[in-house]
Protein backbone atom coordinates (compact mmCIF):
# COMPACT_ATOMS: atom_id res chain seq x y z
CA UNK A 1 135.61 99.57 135.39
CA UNK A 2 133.61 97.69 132.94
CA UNK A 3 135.79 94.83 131.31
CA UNK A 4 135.91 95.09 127.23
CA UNK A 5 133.41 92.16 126.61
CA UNK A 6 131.56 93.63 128.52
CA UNK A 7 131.63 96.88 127.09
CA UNK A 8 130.89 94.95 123.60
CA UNK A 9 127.80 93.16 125.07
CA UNK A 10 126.19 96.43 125.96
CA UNK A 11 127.20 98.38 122.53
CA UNK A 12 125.32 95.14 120.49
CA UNK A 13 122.07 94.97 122.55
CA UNK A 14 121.82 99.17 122.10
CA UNK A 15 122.74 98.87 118.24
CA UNK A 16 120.70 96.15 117.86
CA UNK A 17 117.33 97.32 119.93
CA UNK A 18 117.70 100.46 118.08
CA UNK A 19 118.35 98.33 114.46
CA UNK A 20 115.00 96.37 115.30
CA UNK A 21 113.22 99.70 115.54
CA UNK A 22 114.48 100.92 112.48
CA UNK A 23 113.22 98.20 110.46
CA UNK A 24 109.93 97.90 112.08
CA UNK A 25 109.59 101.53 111.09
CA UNK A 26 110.46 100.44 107.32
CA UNK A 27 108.28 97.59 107.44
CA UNK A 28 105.36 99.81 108.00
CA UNK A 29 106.17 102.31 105.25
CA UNK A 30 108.60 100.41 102.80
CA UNK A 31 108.93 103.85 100.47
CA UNK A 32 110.98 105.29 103.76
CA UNK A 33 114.45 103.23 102.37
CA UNK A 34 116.68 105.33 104.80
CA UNK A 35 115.64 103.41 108.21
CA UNK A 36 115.99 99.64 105.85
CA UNK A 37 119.79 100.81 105.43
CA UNK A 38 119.94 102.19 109.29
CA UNK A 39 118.71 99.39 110.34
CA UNK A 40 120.53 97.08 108.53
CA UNK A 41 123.93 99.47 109.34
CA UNK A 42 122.72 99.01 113.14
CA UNK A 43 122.22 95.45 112.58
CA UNK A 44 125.93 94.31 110.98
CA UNK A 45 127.70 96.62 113.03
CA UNK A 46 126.59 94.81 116.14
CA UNK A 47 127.10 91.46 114.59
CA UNK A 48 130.46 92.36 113.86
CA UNK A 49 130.92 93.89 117.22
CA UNK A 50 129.39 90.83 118.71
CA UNK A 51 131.84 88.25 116.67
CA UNK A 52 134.78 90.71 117.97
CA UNK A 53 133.03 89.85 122.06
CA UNK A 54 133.34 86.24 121.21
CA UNK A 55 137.11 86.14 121.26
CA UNK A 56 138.58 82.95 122.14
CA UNK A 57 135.10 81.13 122.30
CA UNK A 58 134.72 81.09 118.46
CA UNK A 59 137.28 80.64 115.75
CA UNK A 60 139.57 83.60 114.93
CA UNK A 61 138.72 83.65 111.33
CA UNK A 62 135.17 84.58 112.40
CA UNK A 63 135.94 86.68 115.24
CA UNK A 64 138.42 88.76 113.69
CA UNK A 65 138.62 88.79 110.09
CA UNK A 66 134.88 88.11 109.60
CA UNK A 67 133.08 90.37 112.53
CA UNK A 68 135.50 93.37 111.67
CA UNK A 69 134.68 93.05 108.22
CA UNK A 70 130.93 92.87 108.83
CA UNK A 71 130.91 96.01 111.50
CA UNK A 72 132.49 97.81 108.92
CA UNK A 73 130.04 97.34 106.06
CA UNK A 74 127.68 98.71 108.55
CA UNK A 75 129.10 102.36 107.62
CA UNK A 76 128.17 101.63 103.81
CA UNK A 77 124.95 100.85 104.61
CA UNK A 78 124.52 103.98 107.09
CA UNK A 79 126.17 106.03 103.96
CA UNK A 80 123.65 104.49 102.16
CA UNK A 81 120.72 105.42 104.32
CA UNK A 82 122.13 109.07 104.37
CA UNK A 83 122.26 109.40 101.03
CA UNK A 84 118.30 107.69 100.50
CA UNK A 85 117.54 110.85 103.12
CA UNK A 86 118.54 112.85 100.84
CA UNK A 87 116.68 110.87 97.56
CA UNK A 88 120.38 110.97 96.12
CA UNK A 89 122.42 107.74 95.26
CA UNK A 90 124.92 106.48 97.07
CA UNK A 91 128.77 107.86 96.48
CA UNK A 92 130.78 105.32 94.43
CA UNK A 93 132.92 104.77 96.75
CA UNK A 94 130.48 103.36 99.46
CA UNK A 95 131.72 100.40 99.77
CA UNK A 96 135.35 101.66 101.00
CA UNK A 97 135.64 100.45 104.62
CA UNK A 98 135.04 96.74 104.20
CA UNK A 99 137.10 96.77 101.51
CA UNK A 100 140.17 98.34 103.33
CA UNK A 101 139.46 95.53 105.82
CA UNK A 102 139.65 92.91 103.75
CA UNK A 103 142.67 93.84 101.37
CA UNK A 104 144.57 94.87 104.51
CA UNK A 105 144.19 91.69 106.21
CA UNK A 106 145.18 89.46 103.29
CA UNK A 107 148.99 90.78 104.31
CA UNK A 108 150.10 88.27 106.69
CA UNK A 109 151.92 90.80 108.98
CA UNK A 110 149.07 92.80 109.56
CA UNK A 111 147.08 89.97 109.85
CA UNK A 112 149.50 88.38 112.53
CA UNK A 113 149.73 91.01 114.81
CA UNK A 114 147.09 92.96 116.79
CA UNK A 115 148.16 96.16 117.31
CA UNK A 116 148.17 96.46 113.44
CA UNK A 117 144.81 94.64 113.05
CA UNK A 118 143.13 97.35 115.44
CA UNK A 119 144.82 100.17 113.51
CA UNK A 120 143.57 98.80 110.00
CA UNK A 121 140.04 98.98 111.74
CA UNK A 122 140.44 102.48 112.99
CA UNK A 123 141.27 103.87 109.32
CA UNK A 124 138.30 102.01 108.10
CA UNK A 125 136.40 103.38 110.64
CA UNK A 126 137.60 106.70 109.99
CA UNK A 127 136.97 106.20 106.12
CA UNK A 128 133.61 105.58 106.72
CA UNK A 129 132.58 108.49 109.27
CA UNK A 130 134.59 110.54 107.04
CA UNK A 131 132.17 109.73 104.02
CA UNK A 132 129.19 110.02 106.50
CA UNK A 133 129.86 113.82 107.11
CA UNK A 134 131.15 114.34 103.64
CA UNK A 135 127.35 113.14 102.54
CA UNK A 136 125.61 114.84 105.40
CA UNK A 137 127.73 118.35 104.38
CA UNK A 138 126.62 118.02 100.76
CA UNK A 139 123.17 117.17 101.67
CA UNK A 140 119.74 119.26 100.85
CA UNK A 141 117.72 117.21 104.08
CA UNK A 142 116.36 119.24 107.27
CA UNK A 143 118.29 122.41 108.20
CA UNK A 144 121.82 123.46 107.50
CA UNK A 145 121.86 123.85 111.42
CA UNK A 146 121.25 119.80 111.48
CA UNK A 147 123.11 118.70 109.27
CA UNK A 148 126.23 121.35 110.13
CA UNK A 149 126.16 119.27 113.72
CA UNK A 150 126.23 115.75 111.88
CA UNK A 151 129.02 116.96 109.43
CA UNK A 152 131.17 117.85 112.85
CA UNK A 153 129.90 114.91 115.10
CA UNK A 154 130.75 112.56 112.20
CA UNK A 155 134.02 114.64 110.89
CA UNK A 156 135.39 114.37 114.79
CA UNK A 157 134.57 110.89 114.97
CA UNK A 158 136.71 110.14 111.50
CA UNK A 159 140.32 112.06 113.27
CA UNK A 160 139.86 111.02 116.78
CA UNK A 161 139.38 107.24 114.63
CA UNK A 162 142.64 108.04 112.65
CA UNK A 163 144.51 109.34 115.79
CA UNK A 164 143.95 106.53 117.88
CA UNK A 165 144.77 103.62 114.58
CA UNK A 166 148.17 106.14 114.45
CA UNK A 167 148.55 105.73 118.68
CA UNK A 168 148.45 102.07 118.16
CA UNK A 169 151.13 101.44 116.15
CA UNK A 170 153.63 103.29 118.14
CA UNK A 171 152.01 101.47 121.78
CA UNK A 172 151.65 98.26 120.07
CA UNK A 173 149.18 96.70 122.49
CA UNK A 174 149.12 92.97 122.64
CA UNK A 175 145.37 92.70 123.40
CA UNK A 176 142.28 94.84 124.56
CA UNK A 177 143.53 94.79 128.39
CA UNK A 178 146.86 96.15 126.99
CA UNK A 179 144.62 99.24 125.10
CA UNK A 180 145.19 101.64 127.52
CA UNK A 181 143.15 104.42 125.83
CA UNK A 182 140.97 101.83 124.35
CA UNK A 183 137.91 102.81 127.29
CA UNK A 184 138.21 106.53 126.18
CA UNK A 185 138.09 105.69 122.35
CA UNK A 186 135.11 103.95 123.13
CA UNK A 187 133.64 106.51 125.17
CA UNK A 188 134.18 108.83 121.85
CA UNK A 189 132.12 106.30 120.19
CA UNK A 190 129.17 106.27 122.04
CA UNK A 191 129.00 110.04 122.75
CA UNK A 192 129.29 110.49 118.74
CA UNK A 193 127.07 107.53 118.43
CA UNK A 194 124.35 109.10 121.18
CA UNK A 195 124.77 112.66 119.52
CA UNK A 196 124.12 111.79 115.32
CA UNK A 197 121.23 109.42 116.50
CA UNK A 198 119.58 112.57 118.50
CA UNK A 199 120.13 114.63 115.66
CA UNK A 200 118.81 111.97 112.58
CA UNK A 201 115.67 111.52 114.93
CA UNK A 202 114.60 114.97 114.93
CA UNK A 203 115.58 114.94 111.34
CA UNK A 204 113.29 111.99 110.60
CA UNK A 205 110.49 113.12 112.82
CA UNK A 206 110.62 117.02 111.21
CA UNK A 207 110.01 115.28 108.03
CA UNK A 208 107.40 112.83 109.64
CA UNK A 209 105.60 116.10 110.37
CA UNK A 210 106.06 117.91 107.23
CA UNK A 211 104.71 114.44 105.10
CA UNK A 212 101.87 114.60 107.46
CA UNK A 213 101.16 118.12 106.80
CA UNK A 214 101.38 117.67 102.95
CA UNK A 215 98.94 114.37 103.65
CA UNK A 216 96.27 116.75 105.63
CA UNK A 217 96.40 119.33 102.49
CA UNK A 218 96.54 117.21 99.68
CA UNK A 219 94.28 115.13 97.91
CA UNK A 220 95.71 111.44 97.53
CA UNK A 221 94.16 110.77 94.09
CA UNK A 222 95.41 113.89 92.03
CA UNK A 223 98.24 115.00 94.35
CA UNK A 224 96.45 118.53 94.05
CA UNK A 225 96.00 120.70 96.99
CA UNK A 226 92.68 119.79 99.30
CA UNK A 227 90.16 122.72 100.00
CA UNK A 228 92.22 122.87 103.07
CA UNK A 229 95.47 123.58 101.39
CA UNK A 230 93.49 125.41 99.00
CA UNK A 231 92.34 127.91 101.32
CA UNK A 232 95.98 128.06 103.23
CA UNK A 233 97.63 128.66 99.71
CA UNK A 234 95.32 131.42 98.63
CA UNK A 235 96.00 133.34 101.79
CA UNK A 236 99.85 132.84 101.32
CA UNK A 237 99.15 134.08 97.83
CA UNK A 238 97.41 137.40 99.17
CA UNK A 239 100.02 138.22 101.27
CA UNK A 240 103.04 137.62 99.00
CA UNK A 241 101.60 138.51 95.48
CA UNK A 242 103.26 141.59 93.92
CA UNK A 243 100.72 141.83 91.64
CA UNK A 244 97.32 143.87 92.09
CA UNK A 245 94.31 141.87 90.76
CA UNK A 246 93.47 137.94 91.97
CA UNK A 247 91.33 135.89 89.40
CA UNK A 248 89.39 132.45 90.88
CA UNK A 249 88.35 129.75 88.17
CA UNK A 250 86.63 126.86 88.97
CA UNK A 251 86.77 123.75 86.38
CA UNK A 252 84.26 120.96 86.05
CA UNK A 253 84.90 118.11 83.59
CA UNK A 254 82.22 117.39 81.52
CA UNK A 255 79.98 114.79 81.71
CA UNK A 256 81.80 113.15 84.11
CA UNK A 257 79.23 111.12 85.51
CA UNK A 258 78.61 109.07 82.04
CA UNK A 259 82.56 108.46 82.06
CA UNK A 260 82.16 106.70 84.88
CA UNK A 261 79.56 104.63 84.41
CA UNK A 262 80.59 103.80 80.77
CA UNK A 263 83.98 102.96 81.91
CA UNK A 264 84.11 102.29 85.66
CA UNK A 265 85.25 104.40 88.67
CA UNK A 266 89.36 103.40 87.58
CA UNK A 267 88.87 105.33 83.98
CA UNK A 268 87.07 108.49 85.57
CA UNK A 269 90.35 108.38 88.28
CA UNK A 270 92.94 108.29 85.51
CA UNK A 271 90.45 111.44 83.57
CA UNK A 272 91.26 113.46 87.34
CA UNK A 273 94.65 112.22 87.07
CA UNK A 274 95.30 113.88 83.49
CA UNK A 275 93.43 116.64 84.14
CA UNK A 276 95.28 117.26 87.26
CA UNK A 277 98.50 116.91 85.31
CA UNK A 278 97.52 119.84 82.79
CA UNK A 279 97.06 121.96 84.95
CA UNK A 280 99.98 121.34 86.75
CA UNK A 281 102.31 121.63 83.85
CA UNK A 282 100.43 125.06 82.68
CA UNK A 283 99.83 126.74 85.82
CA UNK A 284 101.88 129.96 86.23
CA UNK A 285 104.38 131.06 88.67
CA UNK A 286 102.22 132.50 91.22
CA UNK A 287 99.22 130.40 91.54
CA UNK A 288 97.76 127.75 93.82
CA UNK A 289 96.10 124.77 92.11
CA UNK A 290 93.39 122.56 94.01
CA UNK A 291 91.16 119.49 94.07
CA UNK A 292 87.12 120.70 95.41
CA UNK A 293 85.18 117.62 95.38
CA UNK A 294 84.14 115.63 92.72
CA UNK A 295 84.84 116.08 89.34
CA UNK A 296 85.68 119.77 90.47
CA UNK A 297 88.86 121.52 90.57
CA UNK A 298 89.72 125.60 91.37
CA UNK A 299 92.90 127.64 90.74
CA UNK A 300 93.93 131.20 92.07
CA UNK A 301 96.27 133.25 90.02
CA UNK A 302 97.94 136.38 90.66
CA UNK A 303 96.65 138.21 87.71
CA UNK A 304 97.70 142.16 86.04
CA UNK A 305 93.93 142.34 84.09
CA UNK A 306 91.02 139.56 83.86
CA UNK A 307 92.45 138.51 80.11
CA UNK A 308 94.99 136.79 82.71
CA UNK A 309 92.79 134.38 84.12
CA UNK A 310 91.34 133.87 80.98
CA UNK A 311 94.50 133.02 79.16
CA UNK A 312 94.75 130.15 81.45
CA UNK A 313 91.69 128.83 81.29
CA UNK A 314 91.63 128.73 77.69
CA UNK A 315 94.92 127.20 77.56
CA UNK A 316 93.84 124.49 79.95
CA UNK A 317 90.42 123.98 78.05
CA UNK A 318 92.12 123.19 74.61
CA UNK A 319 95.03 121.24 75.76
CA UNK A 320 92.45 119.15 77.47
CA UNK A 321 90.25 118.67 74.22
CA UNK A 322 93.46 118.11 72.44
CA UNK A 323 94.59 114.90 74.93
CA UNK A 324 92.74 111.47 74.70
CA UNK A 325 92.99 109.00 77.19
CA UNK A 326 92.65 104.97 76.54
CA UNK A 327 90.49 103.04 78.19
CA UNK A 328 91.61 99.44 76.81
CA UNK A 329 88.88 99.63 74.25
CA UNK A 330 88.74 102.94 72.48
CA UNK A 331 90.21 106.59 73.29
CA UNK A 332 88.33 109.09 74.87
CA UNK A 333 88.38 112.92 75.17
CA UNK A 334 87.30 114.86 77.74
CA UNK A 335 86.21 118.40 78.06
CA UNK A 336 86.00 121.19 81.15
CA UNK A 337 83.51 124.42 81.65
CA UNK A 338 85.54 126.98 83.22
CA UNK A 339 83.86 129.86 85.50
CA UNK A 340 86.28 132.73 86.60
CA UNK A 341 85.67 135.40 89.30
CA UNK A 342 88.57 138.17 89.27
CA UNK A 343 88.66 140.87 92.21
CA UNK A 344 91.48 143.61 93.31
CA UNK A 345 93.90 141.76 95.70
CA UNK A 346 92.96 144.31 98.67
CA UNK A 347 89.90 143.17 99.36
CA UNK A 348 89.40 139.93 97.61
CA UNK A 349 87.34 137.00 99.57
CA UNK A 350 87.85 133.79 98.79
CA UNK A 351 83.82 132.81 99.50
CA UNK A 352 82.96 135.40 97.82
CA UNK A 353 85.31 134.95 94.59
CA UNK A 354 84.43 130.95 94.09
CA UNK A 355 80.30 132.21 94.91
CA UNK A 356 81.14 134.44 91.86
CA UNK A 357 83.28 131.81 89.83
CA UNK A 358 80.70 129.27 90.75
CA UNK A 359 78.08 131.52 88.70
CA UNK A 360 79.77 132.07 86.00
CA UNK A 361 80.55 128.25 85.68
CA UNK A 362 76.99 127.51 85.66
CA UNK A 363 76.71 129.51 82.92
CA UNK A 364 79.22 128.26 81.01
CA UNK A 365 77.20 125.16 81.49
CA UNK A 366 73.78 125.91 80.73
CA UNK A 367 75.57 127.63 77.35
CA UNK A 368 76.89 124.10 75.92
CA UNK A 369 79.53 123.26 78.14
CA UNK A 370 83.18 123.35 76.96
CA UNK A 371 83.68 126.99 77.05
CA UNK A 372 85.08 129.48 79.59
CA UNK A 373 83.19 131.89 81.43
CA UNK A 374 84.15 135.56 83.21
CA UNK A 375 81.84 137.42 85.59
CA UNK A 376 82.82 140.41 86.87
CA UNK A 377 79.97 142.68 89.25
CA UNK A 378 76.66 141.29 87.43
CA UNK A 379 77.98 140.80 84.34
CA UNK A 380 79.00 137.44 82.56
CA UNK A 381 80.89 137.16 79.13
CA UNK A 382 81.24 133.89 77.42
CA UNK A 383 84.22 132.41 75.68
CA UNK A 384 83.93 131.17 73.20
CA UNK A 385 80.87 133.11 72.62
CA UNK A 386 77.23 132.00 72.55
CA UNK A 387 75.02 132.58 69.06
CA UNK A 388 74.22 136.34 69.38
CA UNK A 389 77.84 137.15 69.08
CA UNK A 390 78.11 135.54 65.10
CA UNK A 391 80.42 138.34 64.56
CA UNK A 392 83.22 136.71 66.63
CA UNK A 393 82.07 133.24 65.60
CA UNK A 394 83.13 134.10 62.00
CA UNK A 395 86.59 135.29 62.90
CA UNK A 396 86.87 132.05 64.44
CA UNK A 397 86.20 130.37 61.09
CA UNK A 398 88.81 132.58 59.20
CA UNK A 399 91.42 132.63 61.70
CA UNK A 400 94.03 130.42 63.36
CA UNK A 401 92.30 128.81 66.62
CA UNK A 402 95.17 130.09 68.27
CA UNK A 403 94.55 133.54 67.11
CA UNK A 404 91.45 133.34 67.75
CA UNK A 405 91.57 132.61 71.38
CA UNK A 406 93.65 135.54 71.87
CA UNK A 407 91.21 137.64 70.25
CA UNK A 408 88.22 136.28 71.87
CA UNK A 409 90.26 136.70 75.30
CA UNK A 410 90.77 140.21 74.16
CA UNK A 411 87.32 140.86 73.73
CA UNK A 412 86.28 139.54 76.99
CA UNK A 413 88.73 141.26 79.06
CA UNK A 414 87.62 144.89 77.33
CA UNK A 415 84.10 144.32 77.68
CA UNK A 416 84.76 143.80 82.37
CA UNK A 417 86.43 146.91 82.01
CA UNK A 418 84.28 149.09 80.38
């Protein structure tokens, strides 16, 4: 049978190969703070473990009061990690094991004797898998399947710890060769240890696979969908929308191209930024909201009648027009033509549609820019409208603007279905 220091050797090489890998994986992608705390956890708790090995080679202040203290603040740092998994802070009470350690040790007795010194370790032990699986229970990470097995795994681990700290005081073992159970305690500890790090890998590599995903679909600059996305969205958006009409726009910031020569390439990325960010904040529930190329963006909506699409696009034109964006030297607006395609949701196309949308945001172009266009079949209404329609043009001068949208909106959306 393998002899205790023995047993200790082989627990700090595994915690520590597996700490080193932990933070090499958090030196490559520093935003990922769970595997700095793993690793770190890994990294004390071996030290500690490895202090504890050194028994009678090193002073006892460092081999027992020291390492256990140190192997214990490796569950605060694991709590820790959990809790970055889940982008929630830390419980309050993180800090618990050490300190349970290092209170009970300051009473000579216990501090004397070491059947009482290995029981004061097991309830810290068991404090700290106990707040383990009360985080992992609580958490939002992964499945409810995963994280169900960690809140056992961990929960086990915390009353087979509290048992055994109980068992010592009535067997009052000497040393580790008088630990009778101490091999099967351990053997609980690396069978927990083997089963949560199975489980937090294929935790850490689902969400590996869903951040690559979300890289492939989204555009880094604007955080908007790609044309990939784009097109996966709108077929999601088919095949889930309750609603029986889909409307395409496709927005294309004005004079873009002069932005970015007047004011360099990091000005025109903070315009796609903002613009981005409008959209985002206006678009409606059932909608899918993308980045085309360029200075180009497209949306899909879920629309009940064309006025739909053009609500939208009318909203996002004038809160655009109404934001100004520094550029160290002066303020600067920025406007958006807007084309829109709308088509029943049974046979919609999504070639087809932007073809359509693409039209009608040409003319909204060639018409002085700024303005929203619909086409529906071969027709193409303007909004705000173009010089022939003065009769609209001098509502606009009487009424509200806000009114006046609406009305113009109104207008348009009669006109496609006559």
């Amino acid at each position: 049978m393998i002899d205790v220091k023995t047993a200790f050797l082989l627990w700090v090489i595994q915690a520590n190969t597996l700490a080193i890998l932990l933070l090499a994986i958090w030196l490559h992608g520093r935003e990922q703070k769970h595997f700095l705390w793993f690793g770190l956890g890994f990294l004390l708790h071996a030290s500690g473990l490895g202090l504890v090995g050194l028994r009678d080679q090193i002073p006892d202040a460092l081999s027992i009061q020291v390492a256990n203290a140190v192997s214990l603040l490796g569950f605060s740092l694991w709590a820790k990690g959990l809790a970055a998994l889940d982008h929630r802070p830390a419980p309050r009470l993180v800090w618990l094991p050490p300190l349970v350690w290092l209170v009970g040790i300051l009473v000579p007795v216990i501090r004397d004797e070491f059947a009482l010194r290995v029981s004061l370790y097991h309830v810290g032990a068991s404090i700290g898998f106990a707040m383990l699986a009360m985080i992992a229970a609580r958490a939002r990470f992964s499945t409810g399947r995963y994280r169900t097995f960690l809140t056992v795994t961990w929960g086990s681990q915390a009353c087979a710890g509290l048992a055994y700290g109980i068992f010592v005081l009535f067997q009052r073992p000497a040393s580790f060769a008088d630990n009778i159970f101490g091999v099967w305690m351990g053997t609980i500890a690396v069978i927990g240890f083997i089963t949560s790090v199975i489980i937090l890998a294929k935790i850490t590599m689902d969400r590996s696979q869903e951040q690559l995903q979300t890289l492939v679909r989204t555009d880094p600059l604007t955080g908007a969908l790609n044309r990939r996305g784009f097109a996966e969205a709108y077929q999601g958006l088919v095949e889930s929308s309750p609603l029986d009409a889909l409307g395409v726009l496709i927005f294309d910031l004005d004079h873009f191209k002069q932005i970015n020569d007047r004011h360099g390439h990091s000005i025109g990325d903070r315009v796609l930024q903002e613009f981005a960010d409008v959209c985002r904040s206006l678009l409606p529930q059932r909608a899918v909201f993308a980045r085309t190329g360029g200075e180009e963006f497209a949306a899909v909506l879920a629309i009940s009648e064309p006025r739909d699409a053009a609500l939208f696009a009318e909203t996002v034109r004038l809160a655009l027009v109404d934001r100004t964006i520094s550029t160290g030297e002066e303020m600067i607006s920025v406007t958006t033509s807007v084309g829109i395609s709308v088509s029943p949701r049974h046979r919609a196309d999504l070639e087809q549609l932007l073809s359509e949308a693409d039209i009608a945001l040409y003319t909204a172009k060639a018409q002085g820019r700024n303005r929203t266009s619909l086409r529906s079949g071969d027709r193409t209404v303007t909004v705000p409208p173009t010089r022939e329609d003065s009769p609209q043009e001098e509502v606009d001068r009487q009424a509200d603007r806000q009114v006046a949208i609406l009305k113009r909106i109104s207008a348009v959306a009669h006109k496609l279905d006559d």
